[in-house]
Every structure is written in structure tokens, then in C-alpha cells.
Protein backbone atom coordinates (compact mmCIF):
# COMPACT_ATOMS: atom_id res chain seq x y z
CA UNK A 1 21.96 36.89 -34.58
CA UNK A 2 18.38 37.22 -35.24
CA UNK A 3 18.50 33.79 -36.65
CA UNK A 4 19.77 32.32 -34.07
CA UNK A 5 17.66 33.51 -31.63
CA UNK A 6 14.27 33.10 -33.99
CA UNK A 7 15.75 29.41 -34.03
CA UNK A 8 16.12 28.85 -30.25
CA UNK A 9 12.59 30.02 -30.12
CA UNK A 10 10.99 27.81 -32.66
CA UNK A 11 13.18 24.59 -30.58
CA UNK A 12 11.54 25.99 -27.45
CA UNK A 13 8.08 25.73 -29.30
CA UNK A 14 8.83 22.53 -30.90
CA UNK A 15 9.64 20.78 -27.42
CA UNK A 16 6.67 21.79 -25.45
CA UNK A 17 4.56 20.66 -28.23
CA UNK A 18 6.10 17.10 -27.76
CA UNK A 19 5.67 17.63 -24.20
CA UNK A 20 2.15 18.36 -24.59
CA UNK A 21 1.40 15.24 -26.98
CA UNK A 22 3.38 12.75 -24.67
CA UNK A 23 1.02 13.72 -21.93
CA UNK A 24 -2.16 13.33 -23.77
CA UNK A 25 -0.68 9.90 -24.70
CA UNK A 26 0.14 8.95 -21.10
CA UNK A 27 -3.40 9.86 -19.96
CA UNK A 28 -4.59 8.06 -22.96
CA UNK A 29 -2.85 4.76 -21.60
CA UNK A 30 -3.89 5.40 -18.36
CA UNK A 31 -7.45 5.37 -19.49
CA UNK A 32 -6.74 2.55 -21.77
CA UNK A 33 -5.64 0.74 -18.22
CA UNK A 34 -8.47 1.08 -16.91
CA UNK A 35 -10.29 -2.37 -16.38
CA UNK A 36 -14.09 -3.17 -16.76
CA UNK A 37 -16.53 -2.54 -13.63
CA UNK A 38 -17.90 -5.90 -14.28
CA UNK A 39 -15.04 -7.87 -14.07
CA UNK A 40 -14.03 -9.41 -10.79
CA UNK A 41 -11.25 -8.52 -8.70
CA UNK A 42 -7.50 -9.79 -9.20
CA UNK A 43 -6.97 -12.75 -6.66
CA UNK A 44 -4.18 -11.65 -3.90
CA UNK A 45 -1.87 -14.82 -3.33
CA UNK A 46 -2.80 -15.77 0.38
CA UNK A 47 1.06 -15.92 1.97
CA UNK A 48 1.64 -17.74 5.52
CA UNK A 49 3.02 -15.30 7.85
CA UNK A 50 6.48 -15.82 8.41
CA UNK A 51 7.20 -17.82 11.62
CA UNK A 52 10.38 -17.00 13.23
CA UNK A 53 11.95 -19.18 16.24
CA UNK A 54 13.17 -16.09 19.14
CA UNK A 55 15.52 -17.94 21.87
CA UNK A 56 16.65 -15.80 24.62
CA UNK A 57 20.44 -15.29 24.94
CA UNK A 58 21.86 -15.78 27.94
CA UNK A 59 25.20 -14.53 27.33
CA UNK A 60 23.79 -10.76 27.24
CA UNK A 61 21.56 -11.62 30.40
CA UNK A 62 22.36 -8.77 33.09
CA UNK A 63 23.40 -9.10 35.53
CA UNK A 64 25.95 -11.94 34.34
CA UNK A 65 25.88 -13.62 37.18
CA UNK A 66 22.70 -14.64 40.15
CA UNK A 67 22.91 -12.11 42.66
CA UNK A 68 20.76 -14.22 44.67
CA UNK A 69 17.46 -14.01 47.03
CA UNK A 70 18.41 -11.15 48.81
CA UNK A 71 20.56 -8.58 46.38
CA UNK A 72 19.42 -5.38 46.27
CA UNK A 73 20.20 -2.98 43.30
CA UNK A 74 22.51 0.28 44.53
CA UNK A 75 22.29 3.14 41.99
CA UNK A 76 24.66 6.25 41.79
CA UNK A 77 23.83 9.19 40.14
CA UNK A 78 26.12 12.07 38.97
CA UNK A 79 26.46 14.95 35.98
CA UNK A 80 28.82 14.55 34.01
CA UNK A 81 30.50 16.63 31.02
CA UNK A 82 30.26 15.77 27.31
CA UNK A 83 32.02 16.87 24.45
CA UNK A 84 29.72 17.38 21.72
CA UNK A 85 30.46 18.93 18.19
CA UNK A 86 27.55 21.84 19.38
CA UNK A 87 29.45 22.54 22.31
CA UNK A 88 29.99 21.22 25.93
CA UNK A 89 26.87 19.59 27.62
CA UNK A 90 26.60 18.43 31.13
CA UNK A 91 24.33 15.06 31.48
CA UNK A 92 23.04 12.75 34.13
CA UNK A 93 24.81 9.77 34.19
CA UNK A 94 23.86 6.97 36.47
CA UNK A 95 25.99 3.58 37.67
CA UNK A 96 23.88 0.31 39.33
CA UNK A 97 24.88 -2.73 40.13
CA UNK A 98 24.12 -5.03 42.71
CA UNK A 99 24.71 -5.45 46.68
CA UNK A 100 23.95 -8.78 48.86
CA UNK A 101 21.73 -7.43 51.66
């Protein structure tokens, strides 16, 4: 039993120490990385900005049809209840659309 443990301990030891050493050699490659003062800048590749072409839709236009010159917009306003997983809310729910004058 003693064994055992006196060899879990020495595996313990064994893989911090190569945890240790991989650091040093990370921070050692870092510094490695590390480019001259004097030397100039990498050059950024100058990209055009992407043009995209934006056309309206019509079909999503609202109202869907021209209420003409003189339409006004009529608005109704009520609570309402929803059914939420939380619980039961009540909310303001409104309904426009429009009138010739």
C-alpha cells in the first residue's frame, strides 16, 4: 500500500515538473517571437469596403395599399392576457390601420 501511494506521489511530482519546463519553454518562444525594434512594421493589405446594392421591397411596404391624401391612421389600444412559461402576464396590445377622412 505504501508503494502505491509513494508511487502516486512521485507521478504527481514528475508531472508538475513537466508542467513547469513546458512553461519556461512557451515563454521562451514567446520571447524568441519577439521581432526587432528596428524593423518596420508588417504591411496590412488595404481591402475595398464591400459595396452592397439595398433596393427597397415593396411587397412588405405597409400599408399594402395607398390610403390616399386624406387617410388618417385610427389606433386601438387594449390589455390583453399572455401565457408565459413564468406565469400569466397582462400586456398592452395596440391595432392601427387606416380610415379615409
Amino acid at each position: 500500500m505504501i508503494r502505491i501511494a509513494l508511487a502516486a506521489i512521485l507521478l504527481a511530482l514528475g508531472l508538475v515538473s513537466l508542467a513547469a519546463r513546458d512553461a519556461k519553454a512557451e515563454s521562451a518562444l514567446r520571447v524568441a517571437q519577439v521581432q526587432d525594434p528596428d524593423a518596420p512594421p508588417p504591411r496590412r493589405v488595404h481591402r475595398p469596403a464591400t459595396r452592397l446594392r439595398v433596393t427597397p421591397n415593396y411587397d412588405d411596404v405597409y400599408p399594402r395599399y395607398n390610403p390616399g391624401p386624406n387617410a388618417v391612421r385610427e389606433c386601438n389600444a387594449s390589455y390583453v392576457q399572455e401565457f408565459r412559461p413564468s406565469g400569466t402576464v397582462i400586456v398592452p396590445h395596440m391595432h392601427c390601420f387606416w380610415r379615409q377622412r
